[in-house]
Protein backbone atom coordinates (compact mmCIF):
# COMPACT_ATOMS: atom_id res chain seq x y z
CA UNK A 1 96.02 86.92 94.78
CA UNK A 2 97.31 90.22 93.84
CA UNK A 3 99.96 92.12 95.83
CA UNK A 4 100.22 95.69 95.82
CA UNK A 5 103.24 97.37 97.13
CA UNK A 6 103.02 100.68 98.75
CA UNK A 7 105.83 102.53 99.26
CA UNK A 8 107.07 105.49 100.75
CA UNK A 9 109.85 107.37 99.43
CA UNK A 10 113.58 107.40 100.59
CA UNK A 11 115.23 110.56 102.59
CA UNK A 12 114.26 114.09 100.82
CA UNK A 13 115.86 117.71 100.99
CA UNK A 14 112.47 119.15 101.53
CA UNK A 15 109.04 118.82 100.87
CA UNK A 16 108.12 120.78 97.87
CA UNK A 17 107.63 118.88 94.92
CA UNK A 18 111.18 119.48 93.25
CA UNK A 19 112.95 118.12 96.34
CA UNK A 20 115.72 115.98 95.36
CA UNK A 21 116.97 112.66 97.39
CA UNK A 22 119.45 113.14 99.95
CA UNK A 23 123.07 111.41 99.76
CA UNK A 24 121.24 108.84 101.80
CA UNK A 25 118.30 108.95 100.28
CA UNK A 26 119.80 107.67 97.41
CA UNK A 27 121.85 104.90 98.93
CA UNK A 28 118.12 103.71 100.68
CA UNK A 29 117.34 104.17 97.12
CA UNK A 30 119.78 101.52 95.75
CA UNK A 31 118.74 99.32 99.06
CA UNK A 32 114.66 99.45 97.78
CA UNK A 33 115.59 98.15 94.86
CA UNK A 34 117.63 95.21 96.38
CA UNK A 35 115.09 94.38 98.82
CA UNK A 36 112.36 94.64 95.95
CA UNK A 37 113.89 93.48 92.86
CA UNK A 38 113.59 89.82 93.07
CA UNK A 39 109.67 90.62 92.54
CA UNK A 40 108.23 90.52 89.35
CA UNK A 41 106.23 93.47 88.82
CA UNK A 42 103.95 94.20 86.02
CA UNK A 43 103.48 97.87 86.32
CA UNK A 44 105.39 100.22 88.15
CA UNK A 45 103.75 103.46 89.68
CA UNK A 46 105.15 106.74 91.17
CA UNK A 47 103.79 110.48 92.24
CA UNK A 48 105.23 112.76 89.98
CA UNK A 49 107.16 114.45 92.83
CA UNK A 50 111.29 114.39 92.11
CA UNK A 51 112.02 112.34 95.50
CA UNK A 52 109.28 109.82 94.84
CA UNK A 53 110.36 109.24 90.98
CA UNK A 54 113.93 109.16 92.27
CA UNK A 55 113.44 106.91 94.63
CA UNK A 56 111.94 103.89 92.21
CA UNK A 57 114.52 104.65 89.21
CA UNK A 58 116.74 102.27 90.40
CA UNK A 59 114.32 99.48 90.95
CA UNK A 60 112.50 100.68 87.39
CA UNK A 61 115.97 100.23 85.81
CA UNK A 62 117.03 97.42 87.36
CA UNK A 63 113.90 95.55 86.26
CA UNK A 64 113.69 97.31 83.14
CA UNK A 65 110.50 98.81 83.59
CA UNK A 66 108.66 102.00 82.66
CA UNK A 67 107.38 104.39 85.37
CA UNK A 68 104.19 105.22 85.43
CA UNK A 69 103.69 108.71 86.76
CA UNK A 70 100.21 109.27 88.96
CA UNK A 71 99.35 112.59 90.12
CA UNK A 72 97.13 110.37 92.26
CA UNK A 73 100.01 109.56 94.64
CA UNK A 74 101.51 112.94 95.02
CA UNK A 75 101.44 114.11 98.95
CA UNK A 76 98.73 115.65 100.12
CA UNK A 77 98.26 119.31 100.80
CA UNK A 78 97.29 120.15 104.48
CA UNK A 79 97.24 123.74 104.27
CA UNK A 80 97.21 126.62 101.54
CA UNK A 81 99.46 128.42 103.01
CA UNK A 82 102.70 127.35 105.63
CA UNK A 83 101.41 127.34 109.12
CA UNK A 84 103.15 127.11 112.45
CA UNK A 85 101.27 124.62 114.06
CA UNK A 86 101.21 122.29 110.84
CA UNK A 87 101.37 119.19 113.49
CA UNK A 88 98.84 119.58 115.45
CA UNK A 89 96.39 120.10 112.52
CA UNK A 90 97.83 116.92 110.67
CA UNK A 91 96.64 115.20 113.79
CA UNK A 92 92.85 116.42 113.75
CA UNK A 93 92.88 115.56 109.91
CA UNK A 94 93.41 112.24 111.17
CA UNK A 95 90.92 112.36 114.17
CA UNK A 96 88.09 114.18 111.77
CA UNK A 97 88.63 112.60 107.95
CA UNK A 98 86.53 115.80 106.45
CA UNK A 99 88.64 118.26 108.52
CA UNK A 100 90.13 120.49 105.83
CA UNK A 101 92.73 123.29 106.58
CA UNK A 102 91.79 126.34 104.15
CA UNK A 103 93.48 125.65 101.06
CA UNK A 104 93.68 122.07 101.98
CA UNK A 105 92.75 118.56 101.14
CA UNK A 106 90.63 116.48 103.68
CA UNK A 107 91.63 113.38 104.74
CA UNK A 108 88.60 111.75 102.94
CA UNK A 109 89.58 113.18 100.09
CA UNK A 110 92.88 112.44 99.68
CA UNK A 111 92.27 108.72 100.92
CA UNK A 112 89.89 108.50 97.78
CA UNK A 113 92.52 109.85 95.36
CA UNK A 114 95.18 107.27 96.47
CA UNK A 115 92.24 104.38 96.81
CA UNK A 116 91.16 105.30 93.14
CA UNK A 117 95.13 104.59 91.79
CA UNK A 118 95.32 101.29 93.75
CA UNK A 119 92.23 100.08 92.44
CA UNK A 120 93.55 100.61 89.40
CA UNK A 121 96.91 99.23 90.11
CA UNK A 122 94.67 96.26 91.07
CA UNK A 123 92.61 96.34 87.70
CA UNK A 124 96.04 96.43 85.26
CA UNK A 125 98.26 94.17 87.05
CA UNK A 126 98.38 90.27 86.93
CA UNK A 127 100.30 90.07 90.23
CA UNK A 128 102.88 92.88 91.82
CA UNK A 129 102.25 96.42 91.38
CA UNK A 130 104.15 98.99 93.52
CA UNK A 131 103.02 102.15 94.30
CA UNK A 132 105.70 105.09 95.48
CA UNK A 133 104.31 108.20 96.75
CA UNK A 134 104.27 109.96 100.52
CA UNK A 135 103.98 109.23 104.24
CA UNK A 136 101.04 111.02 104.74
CA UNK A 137 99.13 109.53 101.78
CA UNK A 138 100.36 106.23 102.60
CA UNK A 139 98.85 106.12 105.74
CA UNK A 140 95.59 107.16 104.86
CA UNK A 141 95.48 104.36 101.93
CA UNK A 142 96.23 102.42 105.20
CA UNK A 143 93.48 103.91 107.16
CA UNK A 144 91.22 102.95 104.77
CA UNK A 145 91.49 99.28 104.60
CA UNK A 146 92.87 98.90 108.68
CA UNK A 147 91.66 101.59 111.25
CA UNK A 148 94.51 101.03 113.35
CA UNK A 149 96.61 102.38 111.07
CA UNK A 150 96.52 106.36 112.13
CA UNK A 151 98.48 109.55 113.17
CA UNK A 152 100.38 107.42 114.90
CA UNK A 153 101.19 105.21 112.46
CA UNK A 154 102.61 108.15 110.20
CA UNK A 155 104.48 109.55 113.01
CA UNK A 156 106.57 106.52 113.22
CA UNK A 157 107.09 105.49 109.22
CA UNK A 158 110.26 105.54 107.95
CA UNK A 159 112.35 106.70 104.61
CA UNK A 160 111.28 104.07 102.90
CA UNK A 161 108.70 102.53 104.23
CA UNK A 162 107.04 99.72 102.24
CA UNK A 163 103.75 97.89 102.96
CA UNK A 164 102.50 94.84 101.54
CA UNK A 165 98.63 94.94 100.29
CA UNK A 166 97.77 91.31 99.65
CA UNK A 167 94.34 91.11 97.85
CA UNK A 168 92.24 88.45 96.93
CA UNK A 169 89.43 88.78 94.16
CA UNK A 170 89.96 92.17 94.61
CA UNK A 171 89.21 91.85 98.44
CA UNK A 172 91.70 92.99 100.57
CA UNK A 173 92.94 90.21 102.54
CA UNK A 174 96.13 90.96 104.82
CA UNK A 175 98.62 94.27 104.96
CA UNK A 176 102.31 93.52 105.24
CA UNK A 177 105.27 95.77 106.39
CA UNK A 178 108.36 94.93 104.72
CA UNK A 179 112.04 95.52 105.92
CA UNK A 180 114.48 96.95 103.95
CA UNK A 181 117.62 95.17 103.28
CA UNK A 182 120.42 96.82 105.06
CA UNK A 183 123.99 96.75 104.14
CA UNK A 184 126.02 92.87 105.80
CA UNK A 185 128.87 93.71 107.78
């Protein structure tokens, strides 16, 4: 059994790629790697995006792990240029996988980017891999192995938002969603 963890990364400033964590994106950051760093990963992977990287440092140095960057993981692109209606076209990505806004990246596509880096997650771990990149991406990685998992599903995911991928003989066998540890009173 191998487990690959799929995360989503904490509260951002923005979306472009040098966004930085928030004040509480970096407390949720400190809270991951509580709720995560009693597992013993072998590898450690991130999207090269500033919020993702910064949101596993803490677990990477608390382990004392490198991190791994994966252009593989970085959010996808939905449109070349900003549009006004960016939600209601996020949506029919999700209803029509090959939908592709001009100067974007179809669902299908960007589901067989992020499938590529878990399979080899899968391939260079023994046991515990986690994987930090983006809501969107996350859910189609989802989508792939559990239908049910959809536009929906991204509408409601959280900063963080982590998701268990058990796998067995390189099967997928269950999906988990894990909680993060919140501060005790």
């Amino acid at each position: 059994m191998k487990k690959i963890y799929l995360v989503r990364h904490c509260q951002a400033s923005g979306q472009e790629p040098s966004a930085s964590l928030t004040k509480e994106g970096r407390n949720q950051a400190t809270k991951l790697a509580q709720t995560l760093g009693s597992i013993p990963f072998d590898k450690l992977y991130s999207s090269p995006f500033r919020r993702a990287v910064q949101s596993i440092e803490p677990l990477a140095l608390q382990l004392d792990k490198a991190i791994t960057l994966d252009d593989r993981l970085e959010e996808r692109t939905l449109s070349g240029n900003p549009i006004d209606n960016w939600l209601e076209e996020l949506e029919k990505t999700f209803r029509d996988l090959s939908y592709t806004v001009p100067g974007g990246e179809s669902s299908q596509k960007a589901t067989s980017r992020g499938i590529a880096a878990i399979s080899e997650a899968i391939h260079h771990t023994k046991e515990y891999a986690v994987l930090m990149t983006h809501g969107n991406l996350l859910t189609l990685m989802l989508h792939h192995f559990d239908p049910t998992y959809d536009f929906k599903t991204w509408k409601a995911l959280r900063n963080p938002e982590i998701y268990c991928l058990h796998f067995q003989n390189g099967e997928i066998d269950s999906i988990e969603n894990i909680t993060l540890i919140e501060d005790t009173p």
